[in-house]
Protein backbone atom coordinates (compact mmCIF):
# COMPACT_ATOMS: atom_id res chain seq x y z
CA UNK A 1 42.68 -24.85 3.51
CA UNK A 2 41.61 -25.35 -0.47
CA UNK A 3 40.08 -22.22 -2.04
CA UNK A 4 38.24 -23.11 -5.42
CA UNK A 5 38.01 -21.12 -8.56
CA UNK A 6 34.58 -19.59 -7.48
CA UNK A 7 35.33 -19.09 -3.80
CA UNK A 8 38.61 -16.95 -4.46
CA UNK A 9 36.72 -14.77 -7.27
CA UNK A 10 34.14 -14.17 -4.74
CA UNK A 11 36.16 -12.91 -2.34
CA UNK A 12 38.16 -10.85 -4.25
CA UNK A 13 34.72 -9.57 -5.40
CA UNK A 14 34.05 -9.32 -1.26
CA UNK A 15 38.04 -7.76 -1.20
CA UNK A 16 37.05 -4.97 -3.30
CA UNK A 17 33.65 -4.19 -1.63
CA UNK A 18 35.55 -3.93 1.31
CA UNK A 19 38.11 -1.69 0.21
CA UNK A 20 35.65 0.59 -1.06
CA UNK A 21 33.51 1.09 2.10
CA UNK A 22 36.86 1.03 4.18
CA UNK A 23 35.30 -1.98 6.49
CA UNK A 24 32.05 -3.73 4.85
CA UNK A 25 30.88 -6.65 7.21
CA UNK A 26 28.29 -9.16 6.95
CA UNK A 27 24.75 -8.94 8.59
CA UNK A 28 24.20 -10.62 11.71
CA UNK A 29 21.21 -13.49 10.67
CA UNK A 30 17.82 -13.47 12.48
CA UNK A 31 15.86 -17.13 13.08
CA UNK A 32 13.02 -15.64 11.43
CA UNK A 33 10.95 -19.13 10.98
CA UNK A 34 11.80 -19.65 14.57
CA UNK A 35 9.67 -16.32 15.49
CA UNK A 36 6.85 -17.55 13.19
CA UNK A 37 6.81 -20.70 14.94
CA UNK A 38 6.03 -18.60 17.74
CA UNK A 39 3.54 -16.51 16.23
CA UNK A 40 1.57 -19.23 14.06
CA UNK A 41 -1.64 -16.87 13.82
CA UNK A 42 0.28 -13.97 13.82
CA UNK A 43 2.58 -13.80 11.38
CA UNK A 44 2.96 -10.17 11.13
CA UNK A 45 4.19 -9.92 14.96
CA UNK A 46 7.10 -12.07 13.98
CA UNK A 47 7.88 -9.47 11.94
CA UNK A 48 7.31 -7.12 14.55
CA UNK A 49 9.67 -8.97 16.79
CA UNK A 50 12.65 -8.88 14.16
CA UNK A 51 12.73 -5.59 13.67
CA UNK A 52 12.81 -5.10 17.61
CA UNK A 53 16.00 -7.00 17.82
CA UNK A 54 16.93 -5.60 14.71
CA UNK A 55 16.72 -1.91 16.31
CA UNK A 56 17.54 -0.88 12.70
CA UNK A 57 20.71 -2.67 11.84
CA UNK A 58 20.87 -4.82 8.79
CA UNK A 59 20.20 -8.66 9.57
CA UNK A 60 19.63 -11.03 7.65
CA UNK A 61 15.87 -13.01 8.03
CA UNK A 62 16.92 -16.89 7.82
CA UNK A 63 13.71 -18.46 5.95
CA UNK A 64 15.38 -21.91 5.23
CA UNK A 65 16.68 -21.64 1.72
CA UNK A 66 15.69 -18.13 1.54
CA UNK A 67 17.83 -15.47 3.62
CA UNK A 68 16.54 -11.89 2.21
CA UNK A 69 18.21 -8.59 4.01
CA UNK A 70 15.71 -6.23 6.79
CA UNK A 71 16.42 -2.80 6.07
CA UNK A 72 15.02 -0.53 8.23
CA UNK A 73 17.08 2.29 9.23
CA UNK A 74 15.97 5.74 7.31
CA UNK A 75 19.62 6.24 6.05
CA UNK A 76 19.92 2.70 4.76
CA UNK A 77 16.42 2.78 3.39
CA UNK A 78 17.01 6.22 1.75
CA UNK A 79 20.33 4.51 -0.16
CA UNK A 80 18.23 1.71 -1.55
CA UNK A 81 15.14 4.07 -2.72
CA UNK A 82 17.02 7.09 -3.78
CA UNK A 83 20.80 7.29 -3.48
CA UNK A 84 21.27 3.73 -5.32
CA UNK A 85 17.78 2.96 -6.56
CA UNK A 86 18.57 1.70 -9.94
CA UNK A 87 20.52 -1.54 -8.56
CA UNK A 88 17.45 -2.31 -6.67
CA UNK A 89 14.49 -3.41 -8.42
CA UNK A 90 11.18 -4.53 -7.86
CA UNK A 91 11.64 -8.01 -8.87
CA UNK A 92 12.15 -11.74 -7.47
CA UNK A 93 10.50 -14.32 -5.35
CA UNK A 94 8.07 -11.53 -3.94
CA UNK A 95 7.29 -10.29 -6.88
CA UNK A 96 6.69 -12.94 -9.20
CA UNK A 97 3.80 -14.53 -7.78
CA UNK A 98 1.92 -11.30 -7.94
CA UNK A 99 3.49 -10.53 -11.77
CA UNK A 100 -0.36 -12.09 -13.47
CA UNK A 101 -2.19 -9.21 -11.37
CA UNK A 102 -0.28 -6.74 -12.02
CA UNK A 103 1.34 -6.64 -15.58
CA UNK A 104 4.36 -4.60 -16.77
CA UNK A 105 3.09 -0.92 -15.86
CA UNK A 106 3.35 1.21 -12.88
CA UNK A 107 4.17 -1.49 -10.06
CA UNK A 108 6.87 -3.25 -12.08
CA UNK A 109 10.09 -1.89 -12.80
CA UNK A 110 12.77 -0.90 -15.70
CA UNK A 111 11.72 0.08 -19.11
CA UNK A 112 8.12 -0.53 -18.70
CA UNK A 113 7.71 0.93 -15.54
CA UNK A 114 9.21 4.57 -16.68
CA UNK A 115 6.62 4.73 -19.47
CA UNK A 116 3.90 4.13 -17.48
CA UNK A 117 4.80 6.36 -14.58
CA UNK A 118 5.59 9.46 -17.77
CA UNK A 119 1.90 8.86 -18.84
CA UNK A 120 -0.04 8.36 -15.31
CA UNK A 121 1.90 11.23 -14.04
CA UNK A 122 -0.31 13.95 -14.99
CA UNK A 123 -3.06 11.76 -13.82
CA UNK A 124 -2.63 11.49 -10.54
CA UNK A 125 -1.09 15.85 -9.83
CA UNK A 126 -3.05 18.01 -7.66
CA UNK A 127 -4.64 19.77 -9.99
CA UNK A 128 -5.68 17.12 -11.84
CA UNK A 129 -7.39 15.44 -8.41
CA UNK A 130 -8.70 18.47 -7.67
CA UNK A 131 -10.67 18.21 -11.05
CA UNK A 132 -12.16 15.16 -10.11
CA UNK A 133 -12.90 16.01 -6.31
CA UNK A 134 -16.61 17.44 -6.73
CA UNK A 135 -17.36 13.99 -8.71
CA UNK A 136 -15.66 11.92 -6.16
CA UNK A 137 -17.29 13.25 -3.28
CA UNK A 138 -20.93 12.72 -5.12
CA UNK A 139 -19.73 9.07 -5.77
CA UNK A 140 -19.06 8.63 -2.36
CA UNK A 141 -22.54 10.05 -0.60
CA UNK A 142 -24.17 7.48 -3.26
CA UNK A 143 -21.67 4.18 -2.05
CA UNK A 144 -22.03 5.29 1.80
CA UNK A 145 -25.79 5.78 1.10
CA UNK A 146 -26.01 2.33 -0.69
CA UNK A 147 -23.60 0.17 1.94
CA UNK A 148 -24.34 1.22 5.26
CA UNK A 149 -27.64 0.94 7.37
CA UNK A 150 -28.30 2.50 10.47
CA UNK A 151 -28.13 0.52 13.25
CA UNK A 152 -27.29 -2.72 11.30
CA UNK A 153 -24.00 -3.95 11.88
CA UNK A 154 -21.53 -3.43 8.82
CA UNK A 155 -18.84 -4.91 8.18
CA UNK A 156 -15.83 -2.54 8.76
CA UNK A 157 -13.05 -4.00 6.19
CA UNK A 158 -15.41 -5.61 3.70
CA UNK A 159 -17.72 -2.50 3.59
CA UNK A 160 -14.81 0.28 3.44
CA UNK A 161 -13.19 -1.57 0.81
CA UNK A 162 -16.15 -1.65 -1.05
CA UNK A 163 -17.15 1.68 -0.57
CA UNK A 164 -13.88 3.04 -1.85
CA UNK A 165 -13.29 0.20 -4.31
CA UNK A 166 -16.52 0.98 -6.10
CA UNK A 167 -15.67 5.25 -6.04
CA UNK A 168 -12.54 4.26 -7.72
CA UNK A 169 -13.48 2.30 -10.54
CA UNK A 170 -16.35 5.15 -11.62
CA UNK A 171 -13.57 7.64 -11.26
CA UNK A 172 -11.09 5.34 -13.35
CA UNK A 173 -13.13 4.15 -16.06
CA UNK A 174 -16.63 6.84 -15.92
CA UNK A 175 -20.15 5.59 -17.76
CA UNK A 176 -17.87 2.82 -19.55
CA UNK A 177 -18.71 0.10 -16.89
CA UNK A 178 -22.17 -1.61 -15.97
CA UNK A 179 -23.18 -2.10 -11.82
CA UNK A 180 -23.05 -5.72 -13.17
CA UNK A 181 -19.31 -5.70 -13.93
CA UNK A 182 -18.36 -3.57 -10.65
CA UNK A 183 -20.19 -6.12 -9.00
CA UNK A 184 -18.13 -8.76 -10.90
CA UNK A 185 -14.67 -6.96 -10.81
CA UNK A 186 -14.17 -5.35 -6.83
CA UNK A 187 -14.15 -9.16 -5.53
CA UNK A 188 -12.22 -10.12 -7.90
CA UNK A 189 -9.41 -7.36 -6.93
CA UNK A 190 -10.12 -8.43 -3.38
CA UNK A 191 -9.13 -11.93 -4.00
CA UNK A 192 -6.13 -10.90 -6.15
CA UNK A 193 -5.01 -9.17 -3.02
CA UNK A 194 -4.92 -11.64 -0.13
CA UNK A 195 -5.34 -14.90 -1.93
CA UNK A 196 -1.50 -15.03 -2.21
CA UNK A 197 -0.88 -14.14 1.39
CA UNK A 198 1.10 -17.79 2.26
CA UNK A 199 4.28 -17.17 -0.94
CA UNK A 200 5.04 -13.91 1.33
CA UNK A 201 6.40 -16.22 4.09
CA UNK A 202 7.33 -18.93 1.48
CA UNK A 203 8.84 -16.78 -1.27
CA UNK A 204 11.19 -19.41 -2.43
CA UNK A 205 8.83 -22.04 -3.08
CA UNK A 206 8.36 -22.33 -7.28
CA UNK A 207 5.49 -21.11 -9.16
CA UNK A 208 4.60 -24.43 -9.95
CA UNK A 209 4.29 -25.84 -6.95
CA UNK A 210 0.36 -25.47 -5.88
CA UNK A 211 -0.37 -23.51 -3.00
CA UNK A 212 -3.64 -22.82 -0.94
CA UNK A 213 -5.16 -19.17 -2.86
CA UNK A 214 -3.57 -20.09 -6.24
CA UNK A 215 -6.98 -21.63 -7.86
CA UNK A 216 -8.43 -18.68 -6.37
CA UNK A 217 -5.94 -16.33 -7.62
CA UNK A 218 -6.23 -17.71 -11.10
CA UNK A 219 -9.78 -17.16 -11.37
CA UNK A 220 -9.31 -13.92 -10.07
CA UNK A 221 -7.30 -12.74 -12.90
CA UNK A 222 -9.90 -14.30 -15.42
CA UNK A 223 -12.25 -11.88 -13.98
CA UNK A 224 -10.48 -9.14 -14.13
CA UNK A 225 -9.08 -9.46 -17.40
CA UNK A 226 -12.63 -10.62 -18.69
CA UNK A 227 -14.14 -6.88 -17.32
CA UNK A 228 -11.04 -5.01 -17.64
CA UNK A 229 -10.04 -5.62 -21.55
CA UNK A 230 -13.22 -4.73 -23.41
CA UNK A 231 -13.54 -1.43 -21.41
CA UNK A 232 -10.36 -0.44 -22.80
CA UNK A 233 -10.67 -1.22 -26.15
CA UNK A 234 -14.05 0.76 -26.03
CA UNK A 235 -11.92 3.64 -24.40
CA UNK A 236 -9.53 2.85 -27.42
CA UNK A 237 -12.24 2.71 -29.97
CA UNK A 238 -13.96 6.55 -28.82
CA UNK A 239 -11.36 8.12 -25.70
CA UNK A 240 -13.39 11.34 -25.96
CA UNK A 241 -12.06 14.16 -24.02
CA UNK A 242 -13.76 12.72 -20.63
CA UNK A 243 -11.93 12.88 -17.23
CA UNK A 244 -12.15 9.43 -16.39
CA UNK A 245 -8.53 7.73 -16.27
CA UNK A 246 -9.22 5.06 -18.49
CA UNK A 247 -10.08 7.58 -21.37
CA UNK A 248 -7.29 9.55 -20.81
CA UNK A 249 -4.74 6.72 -20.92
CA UNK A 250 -6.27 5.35 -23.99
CA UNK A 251 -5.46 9.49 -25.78
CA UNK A 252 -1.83 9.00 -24.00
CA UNK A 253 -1.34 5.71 -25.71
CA UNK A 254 -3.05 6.41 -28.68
CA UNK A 255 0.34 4.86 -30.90
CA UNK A 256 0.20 1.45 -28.94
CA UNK A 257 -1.42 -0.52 -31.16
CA UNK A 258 -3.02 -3.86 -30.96
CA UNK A 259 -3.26 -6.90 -28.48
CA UNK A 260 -0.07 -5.03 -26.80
CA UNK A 261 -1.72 -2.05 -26.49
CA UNK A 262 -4.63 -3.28 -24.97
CA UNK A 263 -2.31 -5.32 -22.16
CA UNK A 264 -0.37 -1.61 -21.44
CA UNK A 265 -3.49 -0.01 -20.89
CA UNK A 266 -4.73 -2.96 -18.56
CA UNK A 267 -1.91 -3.17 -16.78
CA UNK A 268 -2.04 0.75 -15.97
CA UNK A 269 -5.42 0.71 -14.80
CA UNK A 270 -4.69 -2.32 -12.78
CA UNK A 271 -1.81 -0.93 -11.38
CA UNK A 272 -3.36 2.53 -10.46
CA UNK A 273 -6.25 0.08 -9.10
CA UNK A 274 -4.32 -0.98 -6.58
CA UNK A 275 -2.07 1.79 -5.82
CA UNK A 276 -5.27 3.86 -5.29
CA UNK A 277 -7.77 1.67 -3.47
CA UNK A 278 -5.75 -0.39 -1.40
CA UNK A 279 -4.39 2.33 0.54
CA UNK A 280 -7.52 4.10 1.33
CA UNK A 281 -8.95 0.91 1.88
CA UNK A 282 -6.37 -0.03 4.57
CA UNK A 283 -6.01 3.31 6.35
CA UNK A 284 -10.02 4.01 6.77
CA UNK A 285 -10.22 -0.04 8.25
CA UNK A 286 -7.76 1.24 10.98
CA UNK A 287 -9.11 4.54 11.14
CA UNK A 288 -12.11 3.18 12.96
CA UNK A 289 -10.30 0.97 15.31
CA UNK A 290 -8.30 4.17 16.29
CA UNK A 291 -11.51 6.53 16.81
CA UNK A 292 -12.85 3.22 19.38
CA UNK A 293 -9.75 2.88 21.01
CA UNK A 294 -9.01 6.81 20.97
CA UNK A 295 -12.20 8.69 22.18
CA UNK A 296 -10.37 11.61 23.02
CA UNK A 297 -9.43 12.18 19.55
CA UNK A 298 -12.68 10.98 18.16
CA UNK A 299 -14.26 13.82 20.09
CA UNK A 300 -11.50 16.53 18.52
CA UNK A 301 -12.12 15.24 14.87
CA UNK A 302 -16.22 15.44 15.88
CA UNK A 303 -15.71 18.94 16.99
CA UNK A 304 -13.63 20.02 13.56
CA UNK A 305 -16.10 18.41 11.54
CA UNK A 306 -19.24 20.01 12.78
CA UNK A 307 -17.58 23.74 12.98
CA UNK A 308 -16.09 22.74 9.31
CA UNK A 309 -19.25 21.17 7.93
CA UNK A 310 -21.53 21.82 10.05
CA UNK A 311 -25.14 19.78 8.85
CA UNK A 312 -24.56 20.16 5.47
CA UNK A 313 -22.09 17.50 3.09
CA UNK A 314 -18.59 17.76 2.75
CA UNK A 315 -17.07 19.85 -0.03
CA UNK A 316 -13.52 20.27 -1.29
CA UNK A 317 -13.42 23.70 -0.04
CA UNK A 318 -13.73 22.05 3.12
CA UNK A 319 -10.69 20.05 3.27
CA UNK A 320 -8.25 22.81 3.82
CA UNK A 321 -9.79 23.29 6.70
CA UNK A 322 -9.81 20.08 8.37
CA UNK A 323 -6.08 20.11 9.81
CA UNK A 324 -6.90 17.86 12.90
CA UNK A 325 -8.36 15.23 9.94
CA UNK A 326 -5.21 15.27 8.19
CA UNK A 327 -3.00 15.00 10.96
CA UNK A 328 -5.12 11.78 12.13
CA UNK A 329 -4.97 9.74 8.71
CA UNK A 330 -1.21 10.65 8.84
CA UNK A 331 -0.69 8.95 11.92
CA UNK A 332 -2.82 5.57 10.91
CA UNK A 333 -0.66 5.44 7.73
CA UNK A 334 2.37 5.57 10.53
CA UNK A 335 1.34 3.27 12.35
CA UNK A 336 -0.44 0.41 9.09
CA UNK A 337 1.02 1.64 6.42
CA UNK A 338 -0.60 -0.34 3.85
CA UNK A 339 2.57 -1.56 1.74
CA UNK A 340 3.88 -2.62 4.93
CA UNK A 341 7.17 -4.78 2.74
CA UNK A 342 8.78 -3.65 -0.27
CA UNK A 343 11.08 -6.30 -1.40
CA UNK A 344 13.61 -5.50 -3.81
CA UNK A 345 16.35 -7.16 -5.97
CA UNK A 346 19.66 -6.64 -5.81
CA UNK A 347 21.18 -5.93 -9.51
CA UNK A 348 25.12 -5.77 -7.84
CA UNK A 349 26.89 -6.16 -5.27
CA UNK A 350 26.60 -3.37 -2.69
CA UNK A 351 27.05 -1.54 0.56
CA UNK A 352 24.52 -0.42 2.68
CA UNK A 353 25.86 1.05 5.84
CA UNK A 354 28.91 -1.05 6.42
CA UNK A 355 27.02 -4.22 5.45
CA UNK A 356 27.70 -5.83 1.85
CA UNK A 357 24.94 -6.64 0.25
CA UNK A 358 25.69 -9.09 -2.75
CA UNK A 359 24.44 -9.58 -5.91
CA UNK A 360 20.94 -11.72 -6.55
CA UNK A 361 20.05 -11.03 -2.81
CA UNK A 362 16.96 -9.58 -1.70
CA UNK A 363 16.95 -6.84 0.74
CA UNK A 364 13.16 -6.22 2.12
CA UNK A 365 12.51 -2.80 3.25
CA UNK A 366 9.33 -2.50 5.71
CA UNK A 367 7.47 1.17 6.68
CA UNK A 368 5.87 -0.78 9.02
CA UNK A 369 9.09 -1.48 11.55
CA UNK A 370 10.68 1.74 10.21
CA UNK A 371 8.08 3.61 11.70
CA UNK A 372 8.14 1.93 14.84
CA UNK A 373 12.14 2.40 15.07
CA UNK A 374 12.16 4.53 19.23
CA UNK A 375 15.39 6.53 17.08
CA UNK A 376 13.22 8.73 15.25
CA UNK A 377 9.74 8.40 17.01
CA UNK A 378 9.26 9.32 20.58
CA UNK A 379 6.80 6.79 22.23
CA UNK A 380 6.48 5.26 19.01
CA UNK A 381 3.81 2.17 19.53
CA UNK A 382 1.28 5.11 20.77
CA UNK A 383 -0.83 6.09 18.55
CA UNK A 384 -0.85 10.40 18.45
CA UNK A 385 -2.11 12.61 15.95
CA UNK A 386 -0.74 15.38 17.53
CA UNK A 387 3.15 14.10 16.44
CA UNK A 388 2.21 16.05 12.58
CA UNK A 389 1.23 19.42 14.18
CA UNK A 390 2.94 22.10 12.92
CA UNK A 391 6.22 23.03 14.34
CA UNK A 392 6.68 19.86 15.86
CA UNK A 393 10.39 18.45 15.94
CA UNK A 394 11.54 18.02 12.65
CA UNK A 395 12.45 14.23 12.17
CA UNK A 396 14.28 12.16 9.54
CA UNK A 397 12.74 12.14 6.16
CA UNK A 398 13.05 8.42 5.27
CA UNK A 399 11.67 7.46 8.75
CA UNK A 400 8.19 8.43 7.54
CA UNK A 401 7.26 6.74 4.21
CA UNK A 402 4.10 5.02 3.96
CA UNK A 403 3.90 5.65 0.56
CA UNK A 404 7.30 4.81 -0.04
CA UNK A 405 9.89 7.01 -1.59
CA UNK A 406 12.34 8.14 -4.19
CA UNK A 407 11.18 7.51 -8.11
CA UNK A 408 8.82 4.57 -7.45
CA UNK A 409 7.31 6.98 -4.63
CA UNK A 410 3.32 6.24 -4.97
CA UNK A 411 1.38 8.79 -7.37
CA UNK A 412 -1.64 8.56 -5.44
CA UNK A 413 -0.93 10.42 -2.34
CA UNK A 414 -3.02 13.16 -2.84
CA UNK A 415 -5.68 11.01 -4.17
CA UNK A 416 -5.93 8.84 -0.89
CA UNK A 417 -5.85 12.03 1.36
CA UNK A 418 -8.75 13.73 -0.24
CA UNK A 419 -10.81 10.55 -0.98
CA UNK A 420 -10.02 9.64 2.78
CA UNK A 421 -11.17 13.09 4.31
CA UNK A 422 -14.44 12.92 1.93
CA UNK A 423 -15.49 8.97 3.21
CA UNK A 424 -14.46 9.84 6.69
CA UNK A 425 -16.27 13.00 7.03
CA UNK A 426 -19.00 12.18 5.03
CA UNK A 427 -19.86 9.26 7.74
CA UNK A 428 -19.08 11.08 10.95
CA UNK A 429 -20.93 14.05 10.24
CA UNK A 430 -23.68 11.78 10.40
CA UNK A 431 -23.15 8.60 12.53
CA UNK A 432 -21.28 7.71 15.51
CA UNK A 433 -19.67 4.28 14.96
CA UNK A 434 -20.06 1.53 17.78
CA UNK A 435 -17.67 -1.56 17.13
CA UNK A 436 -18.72 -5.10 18.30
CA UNK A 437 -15.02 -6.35 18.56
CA UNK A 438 -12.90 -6.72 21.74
CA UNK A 439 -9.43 -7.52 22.85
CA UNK A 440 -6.38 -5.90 20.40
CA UNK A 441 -6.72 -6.02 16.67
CA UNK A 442 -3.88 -7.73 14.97
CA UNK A 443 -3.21 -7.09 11.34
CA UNK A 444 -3.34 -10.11 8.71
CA UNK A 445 -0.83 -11.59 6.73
CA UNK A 446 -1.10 -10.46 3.49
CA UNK A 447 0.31 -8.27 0.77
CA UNK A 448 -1.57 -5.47 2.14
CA UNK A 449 -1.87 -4.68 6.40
CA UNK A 450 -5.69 -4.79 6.73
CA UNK A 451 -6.97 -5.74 10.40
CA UNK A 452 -7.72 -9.30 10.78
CA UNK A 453 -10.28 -11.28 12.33
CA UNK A 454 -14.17 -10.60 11.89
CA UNK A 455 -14.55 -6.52 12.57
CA UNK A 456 -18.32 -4.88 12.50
CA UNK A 457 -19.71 -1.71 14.33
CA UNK A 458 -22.88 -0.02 13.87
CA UNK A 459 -23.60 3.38 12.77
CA UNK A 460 -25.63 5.40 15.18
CA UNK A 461 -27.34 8.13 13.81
CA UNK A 462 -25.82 11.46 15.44
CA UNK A 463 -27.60 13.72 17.44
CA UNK A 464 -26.49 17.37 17.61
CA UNK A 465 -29.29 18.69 20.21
């Protein structure tokens, strides 16, 4: 057999891996395109399927020319957010169609990325959500007063999204936007989010190659950049001492100067954009699919709302209160965990539980099958509140992380809990939903795990006589 120059380095490379993890192996490869085949409307179950016959081992997905690494397993996924986090980056195929939305701040990686998480830090702590909790509760009486209509249908992902999509940009940027540009900039974001759903299963097809969504996507960022950049240099021009985020970054980057400036500060509130609404977004378009499907826990969250709240609205002194609540939202963000893939990059070559992992790879990590894995979760495709009650079975710490983990862990955890509680209890104190849809609802291929297909339901005033 003839070894060339290239192949013997490379496995010497492999020789030392090897020697160092005392028996590295390869990963057994998955037909993944075979399973889409199968699910052509469905992409998502494909994935489902792989990380059934997975069963948390590392595979390889085969995508053609494109073979990234499922990691699933909470020990293996702990190694590649925490233990060895710097050699995997958020970077690559899956990342570089989505690089003109969003910039060089908080969802990017390296240099960039740790200045912008050391100045939206003290943004996004309790006590600084706390500040803004009276104000976002107000904001969100006035958007569920505005969007819904008794006994009209309403649109349950389109409505939610821009319920919370409009609460979040008056918390982020204050009086400094017009109704006009909200109007202009939440489908805009909306766009930016799905309308480069197809590169997820086709990550390795070039940038330059068109693709159905990219026109969209493209005008999508003109938008946003068009409402976006003269908000900040007005927050640059007079930051104040006001609590809304954009004002605040603009005093925290005071020094960045110019046209660079101005993109840092866009690409934070972009960033935080996302990171804030898309989860909230995701989880309360579930939520109401769970309270149809599970009456018996509609009825306990009903209960703790009216001896919490009673008739009057929801205040932030109520949320400690509202245990059931939190336990519920826990278990949608189990079950649709909104960043439902986090791709990374592999920096050098590596070994993650046995398996070498080589450099220039991607390894994909997914909340969405980790959560499912029957390991760590008993009965794990049910959907029970009840599995976050206090002194319940303690279970692995990386086999719960819908907001990921380690240093890129999301900021905005305590952000989507309390906005969640508010718009949830806000509209069940007063309605009863009703949804139109039958049969199961599937989730939607797309960068985010919203519920496909065309969901409504109509709020029915409620009637506590």
């Amino acid at each position: 057999m003839i070894v060339t120059v290239g192949e013997r380095a490379q496995m010497s490379l492999d020789a030392v891996v090897d020697a160092a993890a005392g028996s590295a192996r390869s990963a057994a490869t998955l037909p993944f395109y075979r399973l889409l085949a199968k699910h052509p409307r469905d992409p998502v179950s494909a994935f489902e399927e792989v990380g059934r016959q997975a069963g948390g081992q590392i595979v390889r997905l085969n995508m053609g020319p494109f073979r990234p690494y499922l990691v699933t397993h909470p020990d293996h996924v702990q190694h590649v957010l925490k233990t060895n986090q710097p050699n995997y980056v958020r970077e690559g195929m899956f990342w570089d169609p989505l690089a003109p939305l969003i910039g060089g701040g908080i969802l990017s990686d390296g240099e960039s990325w740790r200045e912008s998480r050391k100045i939206l830090q003290p943004l996004f702590t309790v006590k600084y959500v706390d500040s803004l909790a009276e104000r976002m509760a107000d904001i969100l009486v006035e958007q569920i007063d505005e969007v819904v209509r008794p006994g009209e249908p309403f649109d349950i992902v389109g409505g939610i999204a821009e319920i919370v999509q409009k609460t979040i940009v008056r918390l982020f940027f204050g009086d400094k936007i017009s109704d006009e540009d909200i109007a202009r900039l939440i489908p805009a974001y909306e766009v930016g989010v799905t309308a480069t759903a197809i590169r997820l299963v086709l990550p390795f097809v070039p940038g330059y190659v068109p693709m159905p969504g990219d026109r969209a996507f493209r005008r999508s960022i003109r938008t946003i950049d068009d409402v976006i950049y003269p908000r900040v240099r007005a927050a640059r021009e007079d930051p104040g001492d006001g609590l809304d985020v954009v004002s605040a970054i603009a005093r925290a980057r005071r020094d960045d100067i110019g046209p660079e400036g101005d993109r840092r500060i866009r690409d934070d509130m972009v960033g935080m954009h996302g990171a804030s609404s898309e989860t909230t977004s995701t989880a309360l378009a579930w939520a109401w699919v769970m309270l149809d499907e599970h009456q018996d826990v509609a009825e306990r969250i009903y209960e703790e709302i009216d001896g919490t709240v009673g008739d009057g609205p929801v205040r932030p002194s109520h949320l400690p209160e509202l245990q059931y609540m939190r336990r519920f939202l826990q278990e949608v963000v189990r079950l649709y965990p909104s960043g439902w893939i986090l791709p990374r990059r592999v920096l050098e070559t590596d070994v993650i539980g046995g398996v070498t992992v080589k450099a220039g790879s991607t390894v994909v990590l997914s909340p969405y099958i980790t959560h499912r894995l029957e390991e760590f979760w008993e009965r794990p495709l049910e959907f029970d509140p009840e599995r976050f009650a206090p002194g319940r079975e303690r279970r692995h710490r990386w086999s719960y992380i819908p907001f990921s983990g380690g240093p890129h862990q999301c900021l905005g955890q305590h952000l989507f809990m309390i906005q969640a509680q508010f718009l949830l209890v806000s509209m069940l104190s007063r309605y009863r939903p009703v949804l139109h849809a039958s049969g199961p609802k599937r989730a939607r291929l797309a960068s985010t795990l919203r519920p496909g297909g065309r969901l409504q339901m109509t709020m029915v005033e409620r009637s506590r006589a």
